[in-house]
Protein backbone atom coordinates (compact mmCIF):
# COMPACT_ATOMS: atom_id res chain seq x y z
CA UNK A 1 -17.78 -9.71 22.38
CA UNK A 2 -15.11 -12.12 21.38
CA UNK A 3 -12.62 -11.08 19.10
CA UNK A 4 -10.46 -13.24 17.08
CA UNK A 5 -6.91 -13.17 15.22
CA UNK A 6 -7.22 -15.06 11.96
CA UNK A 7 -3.84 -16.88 10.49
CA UNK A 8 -2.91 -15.08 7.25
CA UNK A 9 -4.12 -17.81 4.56
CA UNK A 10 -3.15 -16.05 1.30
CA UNK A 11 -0.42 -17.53 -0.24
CA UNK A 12 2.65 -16.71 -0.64
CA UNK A 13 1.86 -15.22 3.21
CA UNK A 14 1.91 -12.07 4.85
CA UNK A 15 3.88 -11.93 8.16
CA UNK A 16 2.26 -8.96 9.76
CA UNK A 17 -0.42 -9.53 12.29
CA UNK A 18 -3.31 -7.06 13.14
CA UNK A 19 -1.97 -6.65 16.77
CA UNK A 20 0.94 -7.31 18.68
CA UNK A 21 1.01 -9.27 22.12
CA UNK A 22 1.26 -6.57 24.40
CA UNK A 23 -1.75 -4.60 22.67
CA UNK A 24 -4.11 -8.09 23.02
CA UNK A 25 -3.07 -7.87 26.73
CA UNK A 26 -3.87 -4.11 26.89
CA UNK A 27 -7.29 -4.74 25.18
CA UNK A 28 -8.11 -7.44 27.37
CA UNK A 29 -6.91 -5.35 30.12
CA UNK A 30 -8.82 -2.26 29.45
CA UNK A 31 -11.84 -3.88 28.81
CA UNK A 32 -12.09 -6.88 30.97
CA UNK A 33 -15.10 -9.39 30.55
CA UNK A 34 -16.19 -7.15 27.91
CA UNK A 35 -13.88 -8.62 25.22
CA UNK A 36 -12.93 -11.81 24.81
CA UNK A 37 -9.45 -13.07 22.40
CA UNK A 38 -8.19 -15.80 20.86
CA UNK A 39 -5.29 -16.07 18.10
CA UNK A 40 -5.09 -18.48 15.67
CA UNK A 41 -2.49 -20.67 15.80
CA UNK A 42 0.37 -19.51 12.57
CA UNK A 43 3.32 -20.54 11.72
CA UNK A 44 3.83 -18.02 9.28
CA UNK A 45 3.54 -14.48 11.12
CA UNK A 46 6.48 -12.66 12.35
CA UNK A 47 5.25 -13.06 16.26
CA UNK A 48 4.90 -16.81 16.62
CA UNK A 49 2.58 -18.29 18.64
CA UNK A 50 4.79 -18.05 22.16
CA UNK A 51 5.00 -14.34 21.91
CA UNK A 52 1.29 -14.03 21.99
CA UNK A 53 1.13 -17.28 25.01
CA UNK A 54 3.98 -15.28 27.28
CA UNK A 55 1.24 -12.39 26.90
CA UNK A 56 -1.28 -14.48 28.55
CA UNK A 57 -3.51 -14.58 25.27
CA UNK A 58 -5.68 -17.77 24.35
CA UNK A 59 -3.76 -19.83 21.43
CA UNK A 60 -6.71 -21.48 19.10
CA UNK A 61 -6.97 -23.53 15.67
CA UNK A 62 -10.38 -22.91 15.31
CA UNK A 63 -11.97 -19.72 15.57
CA UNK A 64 -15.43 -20.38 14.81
CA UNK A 65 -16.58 -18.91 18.46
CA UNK A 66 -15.83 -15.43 17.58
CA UNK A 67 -18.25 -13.34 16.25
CA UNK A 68 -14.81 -10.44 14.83
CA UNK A 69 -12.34 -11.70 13.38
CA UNK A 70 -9.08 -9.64 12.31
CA UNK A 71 -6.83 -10.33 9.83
CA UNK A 72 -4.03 -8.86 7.41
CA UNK A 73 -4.98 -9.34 3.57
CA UNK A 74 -7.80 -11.05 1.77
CA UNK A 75 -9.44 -14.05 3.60
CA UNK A 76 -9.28 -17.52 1.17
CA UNK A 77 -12.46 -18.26 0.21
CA UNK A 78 -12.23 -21.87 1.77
CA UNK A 79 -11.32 -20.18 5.09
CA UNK A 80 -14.35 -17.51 4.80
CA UNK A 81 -16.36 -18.31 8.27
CA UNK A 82 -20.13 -18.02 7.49
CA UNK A 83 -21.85 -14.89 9.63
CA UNK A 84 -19.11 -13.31 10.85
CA UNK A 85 -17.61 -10.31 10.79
CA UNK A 86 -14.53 -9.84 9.29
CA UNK A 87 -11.70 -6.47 9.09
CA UNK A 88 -9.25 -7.18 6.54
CA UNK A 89 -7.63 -5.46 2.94
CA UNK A 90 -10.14 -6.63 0.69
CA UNK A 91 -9.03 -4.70 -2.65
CA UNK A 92 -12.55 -5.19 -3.94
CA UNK A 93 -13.28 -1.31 -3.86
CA UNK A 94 -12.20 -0.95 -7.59
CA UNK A 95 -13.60 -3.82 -8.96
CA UNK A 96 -10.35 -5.76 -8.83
CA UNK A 97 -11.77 -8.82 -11.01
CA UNK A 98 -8.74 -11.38 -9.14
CA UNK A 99 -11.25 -10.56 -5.57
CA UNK A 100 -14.74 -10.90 -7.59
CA UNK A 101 -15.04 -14.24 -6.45
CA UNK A 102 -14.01 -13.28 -2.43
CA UNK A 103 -17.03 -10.52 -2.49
CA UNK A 104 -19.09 -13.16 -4.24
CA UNK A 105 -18.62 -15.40 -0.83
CA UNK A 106 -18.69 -12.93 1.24
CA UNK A 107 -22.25 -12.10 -0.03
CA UNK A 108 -23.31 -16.18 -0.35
CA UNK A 109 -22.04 -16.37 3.93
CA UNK A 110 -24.06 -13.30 4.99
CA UNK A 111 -20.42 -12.02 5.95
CA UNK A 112 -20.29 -8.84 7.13
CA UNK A 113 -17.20 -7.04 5.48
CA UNK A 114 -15.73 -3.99 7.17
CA UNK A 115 -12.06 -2.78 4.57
CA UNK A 116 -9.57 -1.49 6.73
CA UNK A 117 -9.28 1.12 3.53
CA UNK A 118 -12.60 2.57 3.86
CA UNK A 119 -12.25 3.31 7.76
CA UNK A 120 -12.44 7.16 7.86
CA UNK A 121 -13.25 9.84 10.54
CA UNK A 122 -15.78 11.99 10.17
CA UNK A 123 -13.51 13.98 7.55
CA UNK A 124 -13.06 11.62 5.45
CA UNK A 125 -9.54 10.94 6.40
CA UNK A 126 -8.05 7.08 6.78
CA UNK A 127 -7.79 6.12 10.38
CA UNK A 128 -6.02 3.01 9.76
CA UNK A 129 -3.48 2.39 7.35
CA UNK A 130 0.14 0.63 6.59
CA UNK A 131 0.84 3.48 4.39
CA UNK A 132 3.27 4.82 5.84
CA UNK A 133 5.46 2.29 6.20
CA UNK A 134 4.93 0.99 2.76
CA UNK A 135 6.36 4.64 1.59
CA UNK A 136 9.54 3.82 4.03
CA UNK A 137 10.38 0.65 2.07
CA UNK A 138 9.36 1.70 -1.18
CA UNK A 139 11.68 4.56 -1.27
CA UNK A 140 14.56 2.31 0.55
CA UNK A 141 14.05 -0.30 -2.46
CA UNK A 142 14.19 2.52 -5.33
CA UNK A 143 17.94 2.90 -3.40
CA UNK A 144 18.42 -0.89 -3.73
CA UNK A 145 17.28 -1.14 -7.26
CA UNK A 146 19.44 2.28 -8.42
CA UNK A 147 22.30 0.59 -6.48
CA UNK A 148 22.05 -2.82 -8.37
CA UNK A 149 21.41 -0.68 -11.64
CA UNK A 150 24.31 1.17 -11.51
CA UNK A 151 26.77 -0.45 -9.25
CA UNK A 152 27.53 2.59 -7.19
CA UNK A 153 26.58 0.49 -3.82
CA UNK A 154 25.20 -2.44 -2.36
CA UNK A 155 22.57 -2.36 0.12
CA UNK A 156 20.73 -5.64 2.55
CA UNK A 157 17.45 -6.29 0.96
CA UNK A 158 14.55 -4.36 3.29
CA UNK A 159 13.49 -7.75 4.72
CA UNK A 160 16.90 -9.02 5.92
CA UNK A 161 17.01 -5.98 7.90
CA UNK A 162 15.81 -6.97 11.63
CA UNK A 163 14.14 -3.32 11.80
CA UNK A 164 14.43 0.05 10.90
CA UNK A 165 17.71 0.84 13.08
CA UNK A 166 19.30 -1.69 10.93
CA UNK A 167 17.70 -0.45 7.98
CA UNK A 168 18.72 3.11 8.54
CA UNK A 169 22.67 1.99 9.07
CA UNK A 170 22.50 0.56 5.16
CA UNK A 171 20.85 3.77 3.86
CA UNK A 172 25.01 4.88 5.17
CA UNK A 173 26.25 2.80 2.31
CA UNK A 174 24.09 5.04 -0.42
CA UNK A 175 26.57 7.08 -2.38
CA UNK A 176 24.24 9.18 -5.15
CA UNK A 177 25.15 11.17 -7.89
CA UNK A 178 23.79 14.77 -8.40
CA UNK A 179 20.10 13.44 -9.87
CA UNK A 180 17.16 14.20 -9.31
CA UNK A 181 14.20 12.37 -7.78
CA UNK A 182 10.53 12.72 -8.19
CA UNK A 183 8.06 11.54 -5.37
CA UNK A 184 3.85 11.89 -6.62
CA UNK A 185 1.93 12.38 -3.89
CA UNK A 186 1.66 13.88 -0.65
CA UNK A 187 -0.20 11.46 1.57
CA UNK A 188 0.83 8.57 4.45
CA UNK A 189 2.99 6.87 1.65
CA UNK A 190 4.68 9.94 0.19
CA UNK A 191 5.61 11.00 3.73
CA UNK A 192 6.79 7.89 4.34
CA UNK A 193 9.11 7.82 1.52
CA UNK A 194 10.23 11.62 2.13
CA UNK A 195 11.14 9.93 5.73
CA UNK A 196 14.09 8.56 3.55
CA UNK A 197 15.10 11.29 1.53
CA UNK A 198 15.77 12.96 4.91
CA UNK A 199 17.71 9.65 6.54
CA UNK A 200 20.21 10.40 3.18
CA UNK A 201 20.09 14.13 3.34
CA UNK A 202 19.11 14.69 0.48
CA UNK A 203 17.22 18.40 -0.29
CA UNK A 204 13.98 18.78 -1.49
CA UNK A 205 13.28 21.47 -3.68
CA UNK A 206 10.40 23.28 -5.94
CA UNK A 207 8.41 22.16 -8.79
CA UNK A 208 10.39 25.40 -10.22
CA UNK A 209 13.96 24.07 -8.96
CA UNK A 210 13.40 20.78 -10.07
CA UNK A 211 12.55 21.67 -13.72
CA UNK A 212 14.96 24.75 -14.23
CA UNK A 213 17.85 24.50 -12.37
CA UNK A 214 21.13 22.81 -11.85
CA UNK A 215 22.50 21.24 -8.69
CA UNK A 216 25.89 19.94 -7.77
CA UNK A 217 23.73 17.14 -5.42
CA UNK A 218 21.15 14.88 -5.53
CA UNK A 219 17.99 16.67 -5.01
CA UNK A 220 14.57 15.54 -4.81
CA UNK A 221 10.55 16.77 -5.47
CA UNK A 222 7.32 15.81 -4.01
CA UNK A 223 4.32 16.70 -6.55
CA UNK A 224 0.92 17.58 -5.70
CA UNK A 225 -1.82 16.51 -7.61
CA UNK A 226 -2.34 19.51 -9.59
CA UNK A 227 1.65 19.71 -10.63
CA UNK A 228 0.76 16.84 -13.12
CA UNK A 229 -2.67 17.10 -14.40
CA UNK A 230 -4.63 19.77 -15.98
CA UNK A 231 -8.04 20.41 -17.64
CA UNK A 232 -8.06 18.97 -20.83
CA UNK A 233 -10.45 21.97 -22.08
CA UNK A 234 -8.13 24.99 -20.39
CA UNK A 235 -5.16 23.51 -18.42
CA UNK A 236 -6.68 24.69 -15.38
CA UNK A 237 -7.20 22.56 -12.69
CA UNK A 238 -9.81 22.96 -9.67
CA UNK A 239 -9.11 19.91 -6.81
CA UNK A 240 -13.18 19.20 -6.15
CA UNK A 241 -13.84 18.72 -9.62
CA UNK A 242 -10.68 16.44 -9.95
CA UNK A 243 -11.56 14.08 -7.54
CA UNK A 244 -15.23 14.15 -8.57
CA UNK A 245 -15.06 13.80 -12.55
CA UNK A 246 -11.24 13.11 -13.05
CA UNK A 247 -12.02 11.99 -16.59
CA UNK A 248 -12.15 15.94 -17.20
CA UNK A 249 -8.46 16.40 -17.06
CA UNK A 250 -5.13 15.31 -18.78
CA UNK A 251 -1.42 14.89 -17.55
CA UNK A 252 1.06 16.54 -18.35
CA UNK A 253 3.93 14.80 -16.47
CA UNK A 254 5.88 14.46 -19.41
CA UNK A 255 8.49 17.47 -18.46
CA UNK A 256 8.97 15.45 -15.43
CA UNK A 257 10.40 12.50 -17.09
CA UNK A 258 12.70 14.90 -18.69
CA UNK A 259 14.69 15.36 -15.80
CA UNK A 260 13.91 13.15 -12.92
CA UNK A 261 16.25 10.23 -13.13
CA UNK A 262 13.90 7.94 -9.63
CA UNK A 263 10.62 8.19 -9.93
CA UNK A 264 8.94 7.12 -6.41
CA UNK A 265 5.10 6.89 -7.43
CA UNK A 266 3.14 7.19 -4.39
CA UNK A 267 0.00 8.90 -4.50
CA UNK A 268 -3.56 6.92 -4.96
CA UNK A 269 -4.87 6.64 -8.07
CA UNK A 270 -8.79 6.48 -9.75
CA UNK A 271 -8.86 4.46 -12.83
CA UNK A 272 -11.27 7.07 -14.53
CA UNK A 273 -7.93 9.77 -14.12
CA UNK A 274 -5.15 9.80 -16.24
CA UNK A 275 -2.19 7.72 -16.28
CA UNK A 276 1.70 9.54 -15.39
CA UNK A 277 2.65 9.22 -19.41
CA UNK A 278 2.20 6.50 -21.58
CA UNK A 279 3.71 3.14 -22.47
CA UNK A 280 5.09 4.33 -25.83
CA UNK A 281 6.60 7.70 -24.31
CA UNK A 282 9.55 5.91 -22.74
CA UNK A 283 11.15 4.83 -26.43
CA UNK A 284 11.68 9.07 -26.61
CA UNK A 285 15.08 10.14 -26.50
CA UNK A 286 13.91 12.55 -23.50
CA UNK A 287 12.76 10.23 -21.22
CA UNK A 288 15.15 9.78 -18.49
CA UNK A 289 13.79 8.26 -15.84
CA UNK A 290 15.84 5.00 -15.11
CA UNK A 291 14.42 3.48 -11.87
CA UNK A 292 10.31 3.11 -10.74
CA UNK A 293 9.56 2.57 -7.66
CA UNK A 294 5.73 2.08 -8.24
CA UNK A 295 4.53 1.68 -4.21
CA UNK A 296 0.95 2.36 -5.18
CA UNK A 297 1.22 -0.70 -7.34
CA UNK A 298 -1.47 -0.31 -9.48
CA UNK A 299 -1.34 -3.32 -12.94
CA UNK A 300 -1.67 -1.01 -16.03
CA UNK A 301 -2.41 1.83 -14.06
CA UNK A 302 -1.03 5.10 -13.38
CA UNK A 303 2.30 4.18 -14.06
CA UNK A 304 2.20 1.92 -17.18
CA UNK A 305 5.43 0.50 -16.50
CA UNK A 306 4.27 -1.68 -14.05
CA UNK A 307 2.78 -4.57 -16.58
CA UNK A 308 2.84 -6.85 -13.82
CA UNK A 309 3.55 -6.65 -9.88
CA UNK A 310 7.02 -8.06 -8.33
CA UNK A 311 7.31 -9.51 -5.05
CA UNK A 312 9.69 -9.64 -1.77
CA UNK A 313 11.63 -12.97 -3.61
CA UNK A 314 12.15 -10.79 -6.80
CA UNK A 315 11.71 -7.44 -6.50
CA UNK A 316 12.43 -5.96 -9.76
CA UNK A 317 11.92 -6.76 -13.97
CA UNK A 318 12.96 -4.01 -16.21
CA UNK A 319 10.96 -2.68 -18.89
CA UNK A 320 12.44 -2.43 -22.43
CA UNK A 321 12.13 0.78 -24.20
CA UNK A 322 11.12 -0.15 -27.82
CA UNK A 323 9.02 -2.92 -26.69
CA UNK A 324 7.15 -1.93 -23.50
CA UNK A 325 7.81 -5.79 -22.45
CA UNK A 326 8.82 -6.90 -18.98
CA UNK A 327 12.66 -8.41 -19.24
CA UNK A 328 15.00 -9.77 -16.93
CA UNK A 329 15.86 -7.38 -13.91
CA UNK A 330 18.84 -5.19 -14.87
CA UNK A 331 19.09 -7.24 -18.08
CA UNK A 332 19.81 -4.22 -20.54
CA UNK A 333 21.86 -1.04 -19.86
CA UNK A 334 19.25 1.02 -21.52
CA UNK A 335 15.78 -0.28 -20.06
CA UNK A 336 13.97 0.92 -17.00
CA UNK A 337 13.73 -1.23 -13.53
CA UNK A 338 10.67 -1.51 -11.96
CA UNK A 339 9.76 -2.30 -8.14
CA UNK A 340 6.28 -2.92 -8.15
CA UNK A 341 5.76 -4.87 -4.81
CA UNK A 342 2.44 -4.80 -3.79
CA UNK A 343 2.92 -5.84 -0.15
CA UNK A 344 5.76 -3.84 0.88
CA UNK A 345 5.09 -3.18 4.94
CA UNK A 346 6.21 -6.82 4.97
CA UNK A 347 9.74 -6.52 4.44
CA UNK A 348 9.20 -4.94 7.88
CA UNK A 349 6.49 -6.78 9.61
CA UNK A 350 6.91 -6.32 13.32
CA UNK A 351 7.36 -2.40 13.40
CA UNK A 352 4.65 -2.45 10.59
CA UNK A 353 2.18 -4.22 12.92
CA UNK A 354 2.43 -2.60 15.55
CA UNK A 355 1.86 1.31 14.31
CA UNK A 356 -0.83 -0.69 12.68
CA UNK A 357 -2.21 -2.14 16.12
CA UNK A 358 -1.93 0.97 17.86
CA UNK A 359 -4.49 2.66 15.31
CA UNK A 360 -6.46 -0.20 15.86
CA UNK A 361 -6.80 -0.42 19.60
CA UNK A 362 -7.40 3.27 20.17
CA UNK A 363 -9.79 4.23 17.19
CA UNK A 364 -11.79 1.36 15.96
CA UNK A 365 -12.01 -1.28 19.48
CA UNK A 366 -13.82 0.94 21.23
CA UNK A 367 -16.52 1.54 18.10
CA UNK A 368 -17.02 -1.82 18.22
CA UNK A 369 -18.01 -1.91 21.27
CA UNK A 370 -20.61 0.97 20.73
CA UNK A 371 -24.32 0.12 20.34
CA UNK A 372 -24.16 2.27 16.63
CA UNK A 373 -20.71 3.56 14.89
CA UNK A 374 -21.38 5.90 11.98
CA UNK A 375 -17.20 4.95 11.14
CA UNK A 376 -17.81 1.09 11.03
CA UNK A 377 -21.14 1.78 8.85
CA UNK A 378 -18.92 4.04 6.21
CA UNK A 379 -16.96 1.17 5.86
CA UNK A 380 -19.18 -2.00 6.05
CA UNK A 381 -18.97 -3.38 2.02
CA UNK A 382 -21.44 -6.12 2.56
CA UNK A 383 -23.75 -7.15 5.47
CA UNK A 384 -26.51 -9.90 5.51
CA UNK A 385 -25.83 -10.98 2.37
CA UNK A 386 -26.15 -7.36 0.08
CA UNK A 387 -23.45 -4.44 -0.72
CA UNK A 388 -24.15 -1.73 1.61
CA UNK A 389 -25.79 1.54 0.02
CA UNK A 390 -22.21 2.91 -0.38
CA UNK A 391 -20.95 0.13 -2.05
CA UNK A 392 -23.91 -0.50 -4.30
CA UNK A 393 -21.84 0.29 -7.28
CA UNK A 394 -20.47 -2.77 -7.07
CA UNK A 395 -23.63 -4.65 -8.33
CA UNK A 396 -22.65 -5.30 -11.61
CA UNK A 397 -19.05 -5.96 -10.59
CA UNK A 398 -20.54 -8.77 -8.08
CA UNK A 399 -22.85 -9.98 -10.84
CA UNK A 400 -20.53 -10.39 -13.48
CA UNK A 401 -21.57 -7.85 -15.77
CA UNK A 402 -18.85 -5.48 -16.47
């Protein structure tokens, strides 16, 4: 088999890479004549081309000799190799109509399409993910963006930061107030921001604290599912039948708002289950949440704030009040700043990559080189030019008719 490492095409680019040098040269090591590698030559990624040639791996411009190819984030369409398999991000899953066209090519090139998001075990649970590390700098940029807000300190940007040592020695500038801080979720990303809250010390506490009490320091909460949505017919709330008809139920977040000054928004969302709160509640005298940190980054979705995404260049707009419309960042006293990066893990690429690599070498290499893998069927979208059974719902989407 001969694997390849794709350039990332998408524009503006991604700097993380799939693998890292030394894993290549472990791969290549472990398996021998089995696997064959070459990397495409970038100029963009954060390990340049003589990182990868010191490593003894096979610099390329053309990968059309591979039969896998690896990469970060969606493929361009012009770049889209016909039969091939690819592993990348694909955000096609909820019918994203700005990817309609990539599944539409993917399907015309008899590509077979294996999301990176839809690699589970045989639980059900993600495999490999950049979650974590998305939670890291989300939760570091809700810091930068409270810090710009209210002038209390002034951190580095995540991405000048070399890594996370550096990163960690700027969290020693934060100087916080006794607020409080709500985190939904309690997945890769949630942990990943709570990895934060314990750099600054700061104490977590009960749904109960957080609500009813009084502290003389910041503190800060992580919510479950169920502490912000209930049954619309009896305010009850039963996880299975969440997750399998979320339509059912209704949040009630709103006390929440009431006190939490951050909000850190972290946990995945299904467009059939309700939003957080909505647009208009934010013009109420009780909302005080001042600074979003919306990591799961979802356009008009669970947290309505987020009109539009932000990027690495500019990180934040603020959200008027009375209006609901997007302003300049920090350009009212009163409005509410938003970080809604949707590609966060690259403000630290190289430590990024290479958690990212290691999941990939020892889980899903060696099911690829397995005569059947049940885990690379779950989450194959498309294959000889058809959705997969699982990913039949996607018909219409592909079709054009929703």
């Amino acid at each position: 088999m001969k694997i390849g490492i794709i350039r990332e095409g998408k524009n503006p680019p991604d700097k993380r890479v799939p693998f890292t040098p030394f894993q290549l040269q472990e791969i290549q090591s472990t398996y021998g004549e089995e696997v064959g590698i070459e990397v495409q030559s970038s100029e963009v990624r954060i390990i340049n081309d003589q990182e990868y040639l010191d490593h003894g791996l096979l610099i390329v411009e053309d990968v059309s000799s591979c039969e896998v190819l690896f990469g970060v984030k969606e493929v361009p369409i012009p770049q889209l190799l016909e039969g091939k398999t690819y592993f990348f991000f694909s955000h096609t899953m909820k019918k994203q109509p700005y990817n309609r066209k990539l599944l539409q090519s993917v399907l015309e090139k008899n590509i077979r399409l294996i999301d990176y998001e839809v690699l589970t075990d045989d639980s059900g649970n993600r495999v490999v993910a950049f979650g974590r590390w998305a939670g890291i700098v989300g939760a570091y940029n809700a810091f930068w963006t409270y810090g710009k807000k209210t002038d209390l300190f002034d951190l580095k940007r995540a991405h000048e930061c070399y890594d996370l040592k550096e990163l960690d020695q700027e969290l020693e500038k934060v100087q916080l107030p006794p607020i409080k801080l709500a985190i939904t979720g309690t997945g890769r990303v949630a942990k990943g921001a709570a990895e934060i809250m314990a750099k600054l010390e700061i104490k977590q506490v009960t749904v109960e604290e957080f609500l009813f009490q009084y502290f003389e320091e910041p503190v800060y909460v992580m919510l479950r599912t169920e502490d912000y949505n209930r049954r619309k017919s009896d305010g009850g709330f039963d996880k299975k039948e969440f997750y399998e008809f979320p339509e059912r139920y209704e949040s009630h977040f709103q006390k929440f708002t009431e006190v939490a000054e951050i909000l850190v928004a972290a946990a995945y969302w299904d467009p059939k289950a309700p939003r957080l709160f909505q647009l208009e509640d934010i013009a109420t005298d009780d909302f005080q949440i001042s600074v979003i940190a919306d990591i799961s980054c979802d356009i008009n979705g669970s947290v309505p704030t987020t009109v539009k995404s932000s990027t690495i260049v500019e990180p934040v707009f603020d959200i008027d009040r009375q209006t609901g419309l997007a302003i300049e960042a920090f350009g009212s006293q009163t409005s509410i700043s938003v970080m809604a990066i949707d590609n966060l893990p690259c403000e630290l690429p190289r430590e990024a990559s290479r958690e990212f690599g290691q999941q990939l070498s020892k889980l899903i290499i060696p099911e690829l080189l397995k005569e059947s893998s049940p885990m690379l069927e779950r989450a194959t979208i498309a294959r000889d030019g058809d959705l997969t059974l699982e990913f039949m719902y996607l018909s219409d989407f592909v079709h054009g008719d929703e």
